[in-house]
N, C-alpha and C. Protein backbone atom coordinates (compact mmCIF):
# COMPACT_ATOMS: atom_id res chain seq x y z
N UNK A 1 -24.94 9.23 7.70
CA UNK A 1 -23.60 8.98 8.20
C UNK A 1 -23.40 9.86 9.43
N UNK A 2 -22.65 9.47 10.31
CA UNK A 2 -22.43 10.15 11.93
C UNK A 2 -21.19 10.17 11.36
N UNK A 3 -20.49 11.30 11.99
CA UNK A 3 -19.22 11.73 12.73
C UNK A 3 -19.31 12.46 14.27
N UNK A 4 -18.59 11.64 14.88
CA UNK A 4 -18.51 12.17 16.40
C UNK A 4 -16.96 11.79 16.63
N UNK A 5 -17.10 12.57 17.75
CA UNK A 5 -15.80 12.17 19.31
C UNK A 5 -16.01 12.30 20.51
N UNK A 6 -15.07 11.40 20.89
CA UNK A 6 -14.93 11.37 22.40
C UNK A 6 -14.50 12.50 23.03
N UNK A 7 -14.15 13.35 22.67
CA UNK A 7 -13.81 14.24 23.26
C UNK A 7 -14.46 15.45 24.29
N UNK A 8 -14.13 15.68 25.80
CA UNK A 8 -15.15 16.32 26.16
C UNK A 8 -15.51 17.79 25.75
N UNK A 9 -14.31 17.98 24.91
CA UNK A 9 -14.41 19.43 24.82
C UNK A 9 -15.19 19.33 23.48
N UNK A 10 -15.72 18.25 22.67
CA UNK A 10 -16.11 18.39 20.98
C UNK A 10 -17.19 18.99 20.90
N UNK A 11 -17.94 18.68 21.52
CA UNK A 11 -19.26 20.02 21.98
C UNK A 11 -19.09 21.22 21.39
N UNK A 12 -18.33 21.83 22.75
CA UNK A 12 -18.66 23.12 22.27
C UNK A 12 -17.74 23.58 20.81
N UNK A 13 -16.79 23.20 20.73
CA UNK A 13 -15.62 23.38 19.50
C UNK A 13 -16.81 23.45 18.50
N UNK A 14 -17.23 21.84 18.22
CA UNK A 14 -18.06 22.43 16.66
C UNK A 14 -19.08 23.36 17.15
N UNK A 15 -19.86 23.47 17.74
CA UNK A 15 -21.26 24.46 17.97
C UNK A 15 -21.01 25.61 18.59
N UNK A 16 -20.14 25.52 19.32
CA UNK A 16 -19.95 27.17 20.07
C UNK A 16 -21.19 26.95 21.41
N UNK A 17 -20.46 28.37 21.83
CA UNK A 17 -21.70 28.02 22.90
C UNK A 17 -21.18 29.13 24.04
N UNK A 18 -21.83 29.08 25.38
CA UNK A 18 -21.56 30.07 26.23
C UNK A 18 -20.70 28.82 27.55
N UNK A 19 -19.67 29.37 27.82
CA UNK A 19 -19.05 28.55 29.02
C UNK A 19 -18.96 29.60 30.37
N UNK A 20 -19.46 28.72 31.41
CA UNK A 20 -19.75 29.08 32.15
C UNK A 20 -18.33 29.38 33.55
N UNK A 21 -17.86 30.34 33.72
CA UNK A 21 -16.48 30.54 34.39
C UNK A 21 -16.76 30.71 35.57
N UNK A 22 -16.57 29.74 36.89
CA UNK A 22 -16.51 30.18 38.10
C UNK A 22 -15.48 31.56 38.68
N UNK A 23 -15.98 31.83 39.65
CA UNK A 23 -14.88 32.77 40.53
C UNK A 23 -13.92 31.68 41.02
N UNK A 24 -12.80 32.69 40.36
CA UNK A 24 -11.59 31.89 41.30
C UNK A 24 -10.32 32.77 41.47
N UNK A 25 -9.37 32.12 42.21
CA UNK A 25 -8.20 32.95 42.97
C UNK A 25 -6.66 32.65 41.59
N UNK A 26 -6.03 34.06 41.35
CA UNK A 26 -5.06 33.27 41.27
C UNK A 26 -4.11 34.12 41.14
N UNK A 27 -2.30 33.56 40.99
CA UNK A 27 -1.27 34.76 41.04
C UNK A 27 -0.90 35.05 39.57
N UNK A 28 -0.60 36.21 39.24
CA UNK A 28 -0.10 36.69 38.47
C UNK A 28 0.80 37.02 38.67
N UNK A 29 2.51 36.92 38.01
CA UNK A 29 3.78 37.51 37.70
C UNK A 29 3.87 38.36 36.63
N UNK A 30 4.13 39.41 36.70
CA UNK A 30 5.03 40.32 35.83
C UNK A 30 5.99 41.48 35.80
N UNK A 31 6.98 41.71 34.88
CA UNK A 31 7.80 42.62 34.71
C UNK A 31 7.87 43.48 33.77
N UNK A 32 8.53 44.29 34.22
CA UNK A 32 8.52 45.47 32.92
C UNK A 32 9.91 45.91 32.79
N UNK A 33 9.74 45.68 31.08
CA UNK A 33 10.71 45.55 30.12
C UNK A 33 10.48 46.54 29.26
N UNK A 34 11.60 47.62 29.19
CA UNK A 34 11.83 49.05 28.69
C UNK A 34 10.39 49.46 28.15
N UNK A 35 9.74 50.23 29.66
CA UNK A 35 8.39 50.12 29.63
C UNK A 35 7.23 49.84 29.52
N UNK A 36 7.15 48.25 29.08
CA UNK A 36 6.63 47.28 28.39
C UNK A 36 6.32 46.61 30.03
N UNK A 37 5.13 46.03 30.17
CA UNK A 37 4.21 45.16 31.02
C UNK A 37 4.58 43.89 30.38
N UNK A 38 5.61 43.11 30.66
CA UNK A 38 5.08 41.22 30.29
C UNK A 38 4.99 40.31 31.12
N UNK A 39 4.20 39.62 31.03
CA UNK A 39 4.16 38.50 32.20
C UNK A 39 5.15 37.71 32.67
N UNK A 40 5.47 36.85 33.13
CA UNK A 40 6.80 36.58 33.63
C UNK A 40 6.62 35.04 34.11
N UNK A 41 7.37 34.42 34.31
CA UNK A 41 7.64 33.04 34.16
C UNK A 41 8.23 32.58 35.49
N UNK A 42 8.33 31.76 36.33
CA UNK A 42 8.89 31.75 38.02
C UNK A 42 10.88 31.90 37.67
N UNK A 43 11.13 31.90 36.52
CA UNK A 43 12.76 31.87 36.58
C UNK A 43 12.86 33.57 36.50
N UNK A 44 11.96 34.55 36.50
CA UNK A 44 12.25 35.71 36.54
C UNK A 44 12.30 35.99 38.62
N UNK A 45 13.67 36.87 38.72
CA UNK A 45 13.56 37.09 40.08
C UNK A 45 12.93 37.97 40.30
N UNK A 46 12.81 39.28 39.61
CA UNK A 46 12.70 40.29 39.77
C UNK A 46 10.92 40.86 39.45
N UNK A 47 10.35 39.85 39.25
CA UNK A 47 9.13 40.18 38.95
C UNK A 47 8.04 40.18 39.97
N UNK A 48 7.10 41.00 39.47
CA UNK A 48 6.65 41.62 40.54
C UNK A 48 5.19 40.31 40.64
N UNK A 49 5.18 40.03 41.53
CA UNK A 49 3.78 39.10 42.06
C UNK A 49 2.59 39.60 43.13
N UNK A 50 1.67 38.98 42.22
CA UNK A 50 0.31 39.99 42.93
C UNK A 50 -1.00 38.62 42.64
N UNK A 51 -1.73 38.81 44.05
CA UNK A 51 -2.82 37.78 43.71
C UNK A 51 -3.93 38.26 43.22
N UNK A 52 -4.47 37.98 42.44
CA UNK A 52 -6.06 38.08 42.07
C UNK A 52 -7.10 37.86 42.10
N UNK A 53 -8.68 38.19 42.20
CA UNK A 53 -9.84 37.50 42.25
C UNK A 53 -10.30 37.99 40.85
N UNK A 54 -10.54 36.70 40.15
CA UNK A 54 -11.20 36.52 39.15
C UNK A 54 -12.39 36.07 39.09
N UNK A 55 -13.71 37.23 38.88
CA UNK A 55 -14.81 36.96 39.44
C UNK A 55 -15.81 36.00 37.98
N UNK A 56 -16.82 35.48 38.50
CA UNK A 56 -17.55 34.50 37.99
C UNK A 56 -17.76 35.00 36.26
N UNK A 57 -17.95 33.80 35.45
CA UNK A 57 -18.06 35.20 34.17
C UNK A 57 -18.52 33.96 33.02
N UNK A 58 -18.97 34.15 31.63
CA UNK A 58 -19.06 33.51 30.50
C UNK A 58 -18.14 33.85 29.81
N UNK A 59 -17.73 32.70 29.44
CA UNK A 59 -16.49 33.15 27.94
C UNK A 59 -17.78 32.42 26.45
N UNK A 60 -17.97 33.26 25.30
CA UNK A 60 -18.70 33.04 24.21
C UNK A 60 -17.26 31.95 23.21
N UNK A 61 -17.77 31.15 22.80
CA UNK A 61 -16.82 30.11 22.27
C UNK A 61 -17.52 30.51 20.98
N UNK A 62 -16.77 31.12 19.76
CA UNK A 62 -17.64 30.59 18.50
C UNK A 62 -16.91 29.37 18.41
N UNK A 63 -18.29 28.72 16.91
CA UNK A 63 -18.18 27.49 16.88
C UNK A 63 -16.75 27.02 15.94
N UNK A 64 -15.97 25.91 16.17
CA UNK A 64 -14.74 26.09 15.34
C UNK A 64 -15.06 24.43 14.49
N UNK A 65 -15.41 24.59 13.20
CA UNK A 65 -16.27 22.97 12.91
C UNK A 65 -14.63 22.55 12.73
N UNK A 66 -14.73 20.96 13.13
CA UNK A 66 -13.57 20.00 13.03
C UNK A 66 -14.00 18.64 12.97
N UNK A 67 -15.14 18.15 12.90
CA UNK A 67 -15.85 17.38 12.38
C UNK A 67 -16.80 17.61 11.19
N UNK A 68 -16.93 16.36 10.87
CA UNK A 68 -17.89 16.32 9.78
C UNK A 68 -17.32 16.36 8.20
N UNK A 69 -17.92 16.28 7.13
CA UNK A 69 -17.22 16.44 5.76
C UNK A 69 -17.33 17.15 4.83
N UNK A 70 -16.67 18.06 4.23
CA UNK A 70 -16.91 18.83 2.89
C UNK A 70 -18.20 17.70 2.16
N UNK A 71 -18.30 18.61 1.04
CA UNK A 71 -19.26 18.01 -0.08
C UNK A 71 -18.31 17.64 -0.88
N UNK A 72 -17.04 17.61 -0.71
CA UNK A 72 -16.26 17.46 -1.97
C UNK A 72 -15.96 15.60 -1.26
N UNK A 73 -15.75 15.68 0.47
CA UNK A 73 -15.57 14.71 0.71
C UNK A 73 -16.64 13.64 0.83
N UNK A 74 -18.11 13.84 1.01
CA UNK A 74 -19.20 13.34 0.82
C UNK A 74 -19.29 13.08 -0.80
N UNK A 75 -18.92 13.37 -1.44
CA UNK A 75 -19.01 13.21 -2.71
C UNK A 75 -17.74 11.91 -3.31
N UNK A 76 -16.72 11.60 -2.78
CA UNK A 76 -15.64 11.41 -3.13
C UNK A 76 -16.30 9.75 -1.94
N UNK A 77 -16.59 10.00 -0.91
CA UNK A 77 -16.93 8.84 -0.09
C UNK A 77 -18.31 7.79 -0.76
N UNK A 78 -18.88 8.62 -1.52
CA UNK A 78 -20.12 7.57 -2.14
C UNK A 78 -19.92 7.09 -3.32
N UNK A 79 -18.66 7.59 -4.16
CA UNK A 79 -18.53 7.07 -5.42
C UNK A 79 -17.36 5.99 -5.11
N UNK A 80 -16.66 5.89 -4.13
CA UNK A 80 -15.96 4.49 -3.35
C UNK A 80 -17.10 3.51 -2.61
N UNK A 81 -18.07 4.26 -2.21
CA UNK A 81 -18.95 2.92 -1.90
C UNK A 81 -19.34 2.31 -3.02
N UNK A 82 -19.96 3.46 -4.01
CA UNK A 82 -20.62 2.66 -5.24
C UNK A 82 -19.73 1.92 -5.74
N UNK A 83 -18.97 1.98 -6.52
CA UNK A 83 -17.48 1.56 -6.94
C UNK A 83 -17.68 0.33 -5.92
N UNK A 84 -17.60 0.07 -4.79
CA UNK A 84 -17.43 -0.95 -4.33
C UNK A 84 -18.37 -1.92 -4.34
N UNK A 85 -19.78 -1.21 -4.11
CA UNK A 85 -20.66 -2.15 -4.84
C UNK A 85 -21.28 -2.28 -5.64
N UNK A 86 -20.75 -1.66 -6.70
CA UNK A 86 -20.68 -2.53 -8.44
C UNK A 86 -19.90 -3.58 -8.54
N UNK A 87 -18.36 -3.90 -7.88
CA UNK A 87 -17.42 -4.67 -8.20
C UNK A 87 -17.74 -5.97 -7.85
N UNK A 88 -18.71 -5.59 -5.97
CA UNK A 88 -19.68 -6.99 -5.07
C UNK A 88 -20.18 -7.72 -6.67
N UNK A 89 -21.55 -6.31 -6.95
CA UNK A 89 -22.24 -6.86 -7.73
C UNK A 89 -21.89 -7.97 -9.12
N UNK A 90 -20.85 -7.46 -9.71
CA UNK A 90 -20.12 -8.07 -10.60
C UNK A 90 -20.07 -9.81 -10.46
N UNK A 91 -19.23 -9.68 -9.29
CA UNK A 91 -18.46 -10.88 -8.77
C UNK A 91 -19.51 -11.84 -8.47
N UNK A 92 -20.54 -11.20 -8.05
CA UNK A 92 -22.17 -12.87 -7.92
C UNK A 92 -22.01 -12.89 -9.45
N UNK A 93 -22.39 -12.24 -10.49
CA UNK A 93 -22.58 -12.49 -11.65
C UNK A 93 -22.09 -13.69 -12.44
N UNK A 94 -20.41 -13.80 -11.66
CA UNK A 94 -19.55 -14.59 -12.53
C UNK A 94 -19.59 -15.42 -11.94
């Protein structure tokens, strides 16, 4: 039995894997709130904005399984097939 998806991201989700992060540019907002650093959202006026280089890098994905079936559900899926074809079988009989 297969289970798959279309999905481009299903790859790495079930298996994990190393993703590969280009360098890239980008802005960061934040403020500080009774000494507290939080990032900040464009409806904040008062926050402070700064650009960044975010240099080339791997992010490690463990694997997160979301396919495929328990044994409880492999187990529960073949006794509905059988079940179904005993009932086939039956029905030529009569």
């Amino acid at each position: 039995m297969a289970v798959s998806t279309n999905a481009k991201y299903g790859a790495i989700h079930q298996f994990g894997g190393k993703i590969d992060q280009p360098e890239r540019a980008t802005i960061v907002r934040y403020r500080s709130v009774a000494g507290t650093v939080l990032f900040a959202g464009k409806k904040h006026k008062t926050a402070t904005v700064r650009a960044l280089a975010i240099p080339a890098h791997k992010v490690k994905m463990p694997a997160r399984l979301y396919l495929g079936l328990s044994a409880a559900d492999d187990a529960e899926i073949r006794e509905i097939i059988r079940e179904w074809v005993m009932e086939r079988s039956l029905e030529r009989l009569v």
